[in-house]
Protein backbone atom coordinates (compact mmCIF):
# COMPACT_ATOMS: atom_id res chain seq x y z
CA UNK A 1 94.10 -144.92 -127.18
CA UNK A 2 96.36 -144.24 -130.16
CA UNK A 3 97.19 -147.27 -132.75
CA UNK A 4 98.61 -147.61 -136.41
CA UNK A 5 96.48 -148.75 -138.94
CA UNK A 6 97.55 -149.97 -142.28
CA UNK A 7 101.35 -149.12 -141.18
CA UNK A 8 102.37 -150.74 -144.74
CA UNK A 9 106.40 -150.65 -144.11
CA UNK A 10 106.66 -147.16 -142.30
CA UNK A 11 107.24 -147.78 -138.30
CA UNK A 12 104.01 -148.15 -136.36
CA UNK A 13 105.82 -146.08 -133.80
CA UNK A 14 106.04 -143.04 -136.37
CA UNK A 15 102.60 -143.03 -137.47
CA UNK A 16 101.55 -142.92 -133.60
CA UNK A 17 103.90 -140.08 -132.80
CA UNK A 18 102.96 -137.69 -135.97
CA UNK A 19 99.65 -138.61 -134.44
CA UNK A 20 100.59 -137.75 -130.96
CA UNK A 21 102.38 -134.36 -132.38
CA UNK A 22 98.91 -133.07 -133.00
CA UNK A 23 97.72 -133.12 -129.92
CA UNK A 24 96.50 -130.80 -127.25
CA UNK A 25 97.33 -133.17 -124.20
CA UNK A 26 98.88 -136.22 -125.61
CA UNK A 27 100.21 -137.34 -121.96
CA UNK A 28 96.38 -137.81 -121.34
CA UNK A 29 96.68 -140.61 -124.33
CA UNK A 30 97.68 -144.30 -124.10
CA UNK A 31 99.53 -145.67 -126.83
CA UNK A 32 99.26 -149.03 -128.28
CA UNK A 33 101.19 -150.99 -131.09
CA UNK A 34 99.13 -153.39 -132.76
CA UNK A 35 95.51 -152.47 -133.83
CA UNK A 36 93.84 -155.94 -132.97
CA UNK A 37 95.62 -154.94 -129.17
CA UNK A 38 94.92 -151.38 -129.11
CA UNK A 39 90.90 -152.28 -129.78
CA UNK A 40 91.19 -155.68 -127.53
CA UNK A 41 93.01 -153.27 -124.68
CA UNK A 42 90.14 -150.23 -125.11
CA UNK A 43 87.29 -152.68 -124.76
CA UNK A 44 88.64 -155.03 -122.24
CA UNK A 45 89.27 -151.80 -120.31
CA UNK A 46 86.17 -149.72 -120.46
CA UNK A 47 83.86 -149.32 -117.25
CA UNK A 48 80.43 -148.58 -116.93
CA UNK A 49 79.15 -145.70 -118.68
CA UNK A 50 82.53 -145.08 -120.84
CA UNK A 51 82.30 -144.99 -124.49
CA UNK A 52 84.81 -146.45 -127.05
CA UNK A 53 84.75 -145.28 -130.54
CA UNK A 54 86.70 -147.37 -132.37
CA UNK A 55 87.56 -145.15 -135.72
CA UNK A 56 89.86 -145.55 -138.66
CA UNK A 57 89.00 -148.66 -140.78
CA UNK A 58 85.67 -148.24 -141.36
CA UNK A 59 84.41 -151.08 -143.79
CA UNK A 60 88.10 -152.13 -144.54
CA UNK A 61 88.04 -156.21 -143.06
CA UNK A 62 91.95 -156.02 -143.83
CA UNK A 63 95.49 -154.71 -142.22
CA UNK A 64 98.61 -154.19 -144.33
CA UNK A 65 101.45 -154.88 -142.23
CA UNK A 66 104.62 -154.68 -144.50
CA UNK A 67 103.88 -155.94 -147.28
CA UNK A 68 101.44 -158.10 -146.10
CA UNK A 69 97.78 -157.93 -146.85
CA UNK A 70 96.03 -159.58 -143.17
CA UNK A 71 92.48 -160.38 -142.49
CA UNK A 72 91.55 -157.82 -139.79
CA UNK A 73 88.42 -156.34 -139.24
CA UNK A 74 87.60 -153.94 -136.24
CA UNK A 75 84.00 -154.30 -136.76
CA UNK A 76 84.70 -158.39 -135.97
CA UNK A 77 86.64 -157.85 -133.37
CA UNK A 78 84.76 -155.73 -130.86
CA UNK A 79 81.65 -157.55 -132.07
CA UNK A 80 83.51 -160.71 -130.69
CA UNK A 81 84.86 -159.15 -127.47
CA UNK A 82 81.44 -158.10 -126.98
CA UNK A 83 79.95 -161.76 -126.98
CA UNK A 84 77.75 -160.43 -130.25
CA UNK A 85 78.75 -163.26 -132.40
CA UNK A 86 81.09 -166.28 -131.50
């Protein structure tokens, strides 16, 4: 799964296709707008013995989205898809 992160005011859809450019096989890849999606979408997803490694933001708990500074946190997220904390 390929997602933006911290698109500021560049296209999300630019980011993901200079990220897609690098890649061996990028028809193998699925492509997802939205970050909070894109990690919702990979979890929800997985099966039994997969293995999602969510990488990118690290310790940031924030998104910039324009000019926008958004509470986000990937750590948070997956932790609450994951029934670890309500």
């Amino acid at each position: 799964m390929v997602t933006d992160d911290n698109p500021r005011t560049e296209e999300p859809r630019a980011i993901i296709n200079d990220i897609l450019a690098g890649m061996l096989d990028a028809g193998q890849v699925r492509v997802m707008e939205g970050r909070a999606e894109a990690v919702t979408n990979a979890i929800m997803q997985a099966k039994d013995n997969d293995v999602v490694l969510i990488a990118g933001k690290g310790h940031e708990d924030y998104q910039i989205v324009g000019t926008q500074r958004l509470d986000y946190s990937d750590r948070v997220t997956a932790a609450r898809l994951l029934g670890v904390i309500a």
